[in-house]
Protein backbone atom coordinates (compact mmCIF):
# COMPACT_ATOMS: atom_id res chain seq x y z
CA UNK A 1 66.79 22.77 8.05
CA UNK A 2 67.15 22.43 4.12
CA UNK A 3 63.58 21.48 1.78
CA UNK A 4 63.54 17.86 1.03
CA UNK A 5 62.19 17.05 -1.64
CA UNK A 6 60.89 13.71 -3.65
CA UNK A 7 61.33 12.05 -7.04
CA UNK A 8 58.80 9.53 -7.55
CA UNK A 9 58.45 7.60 -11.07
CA UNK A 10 56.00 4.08 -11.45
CA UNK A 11 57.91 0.87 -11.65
CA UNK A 12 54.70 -0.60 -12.96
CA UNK A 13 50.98 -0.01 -13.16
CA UNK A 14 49.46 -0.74 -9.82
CA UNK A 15 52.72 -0.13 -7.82
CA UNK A 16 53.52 2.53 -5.48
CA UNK A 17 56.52 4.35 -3.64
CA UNK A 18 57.33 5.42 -0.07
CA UNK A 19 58.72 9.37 -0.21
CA UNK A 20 59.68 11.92 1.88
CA UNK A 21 58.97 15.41 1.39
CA UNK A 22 59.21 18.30 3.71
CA UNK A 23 59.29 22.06 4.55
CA UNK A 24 62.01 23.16 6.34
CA UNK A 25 60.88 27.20 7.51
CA UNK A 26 58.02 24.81 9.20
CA UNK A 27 60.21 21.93 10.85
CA UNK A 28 57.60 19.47 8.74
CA UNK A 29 59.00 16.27 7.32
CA UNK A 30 55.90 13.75 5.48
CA UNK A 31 56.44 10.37 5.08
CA UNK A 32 53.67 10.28 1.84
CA UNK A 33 52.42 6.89 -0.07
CA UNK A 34 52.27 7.70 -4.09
CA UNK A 35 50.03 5.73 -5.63
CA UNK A 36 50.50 4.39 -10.05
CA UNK A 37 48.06 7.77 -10.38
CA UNK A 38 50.67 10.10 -8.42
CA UNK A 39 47.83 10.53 -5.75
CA UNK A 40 49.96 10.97 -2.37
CA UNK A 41 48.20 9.85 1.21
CA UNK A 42 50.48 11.02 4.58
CA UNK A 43 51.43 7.97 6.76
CA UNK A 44 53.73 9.95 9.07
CA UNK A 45 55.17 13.22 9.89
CA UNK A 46 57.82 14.72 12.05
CA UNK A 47 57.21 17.93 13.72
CA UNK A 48 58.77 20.11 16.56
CA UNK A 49 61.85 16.99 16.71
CA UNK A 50 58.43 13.98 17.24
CA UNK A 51 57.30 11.37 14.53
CA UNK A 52 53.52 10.84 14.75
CA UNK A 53 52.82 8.21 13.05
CA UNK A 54 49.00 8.70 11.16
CA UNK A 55 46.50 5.81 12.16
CA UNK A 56 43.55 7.61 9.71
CA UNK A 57 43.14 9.62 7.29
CA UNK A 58 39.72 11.48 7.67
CA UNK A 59 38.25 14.31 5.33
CA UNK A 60 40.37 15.40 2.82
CA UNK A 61 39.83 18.28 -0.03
CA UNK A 62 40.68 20.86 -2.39
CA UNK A 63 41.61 24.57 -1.15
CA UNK A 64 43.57 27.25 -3.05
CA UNK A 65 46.26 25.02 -4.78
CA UNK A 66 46.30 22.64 -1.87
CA UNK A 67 45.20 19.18 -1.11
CA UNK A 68 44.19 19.27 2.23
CA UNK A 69 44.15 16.05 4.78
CA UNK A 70 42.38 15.50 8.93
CA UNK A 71 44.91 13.00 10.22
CA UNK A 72 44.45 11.07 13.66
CA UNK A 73 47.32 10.07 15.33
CA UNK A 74 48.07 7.92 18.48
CA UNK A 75 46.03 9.60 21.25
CA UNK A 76 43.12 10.58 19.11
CA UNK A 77 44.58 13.62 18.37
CA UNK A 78 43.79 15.54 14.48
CA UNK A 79 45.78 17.24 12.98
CA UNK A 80 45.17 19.49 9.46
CA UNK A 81 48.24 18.83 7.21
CA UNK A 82 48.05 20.49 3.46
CA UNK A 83 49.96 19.98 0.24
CA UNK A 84 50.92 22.14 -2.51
CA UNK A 85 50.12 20.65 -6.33
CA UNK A 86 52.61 23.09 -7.60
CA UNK A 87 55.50 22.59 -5.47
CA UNK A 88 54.99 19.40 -3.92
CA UNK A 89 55.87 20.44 -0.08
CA UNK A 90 53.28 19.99 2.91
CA UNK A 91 52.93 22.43 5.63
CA UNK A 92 50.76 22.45 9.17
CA UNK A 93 47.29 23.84 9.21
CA UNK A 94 46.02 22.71 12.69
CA UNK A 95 47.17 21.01 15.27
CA UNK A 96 45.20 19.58 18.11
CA UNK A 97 45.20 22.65 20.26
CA UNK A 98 43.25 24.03 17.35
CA UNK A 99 40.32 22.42 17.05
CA UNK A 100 39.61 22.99 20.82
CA UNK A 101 35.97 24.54 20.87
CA UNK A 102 37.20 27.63 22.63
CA UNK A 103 39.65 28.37 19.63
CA UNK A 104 39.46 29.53 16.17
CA UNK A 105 42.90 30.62 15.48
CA UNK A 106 44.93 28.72 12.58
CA UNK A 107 48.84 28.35 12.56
């Protein structure tokens, strides 16, 4: 599966795009909102060939050159999705299997 990638510029102050950026070793494809101040939020992703669609975005933060995000998606189910600030592409932390209390184990 090739990289995707996005190119984003402001139309005007306050406006925003709809991108699509994705990492293809991982089978992840983001459907991202970019805000006037380049700040991205994930409103959907595709992963092993299913769109979830995110209904919240919980606790995000900052982790070794990655913006970090807990998503909930239909079913109440979380999922950990990160981006890189250098090269822009999002990968899978967690998945819902993960944050069962009988496992620690990350992707």
């Amino acid at each position: 599966m090739p990289l995707l990638s996005y190119f984003w510029r402001p139309l005007k102050q306050g406006r925003s795009a709809l991108t699509m950026n994705g990492v293809g070793e991982s089978g992840l494809q983001v459907e991202q909102h970019a805000d006037a101040d380049l700040e991205s939020r994930p409103l959907a992703f595709i992963w092993q060939g299913t769109r979830w669609i995110i209904n919240s975005v919980g606790r995000t933060w900052e982790s070794k050159g990655e913006r970090h995000y807990l998503v909930m998606v239909q079913g109440d189910r979380v999922f950990e999705l990160a981006r890189s600030h250098t090269a822009g592409n999002w990968r899978l932390v967690r998945r819902p299997a993960d944050f069962s209390p009988h496992r620690t184990s990350r992707l």
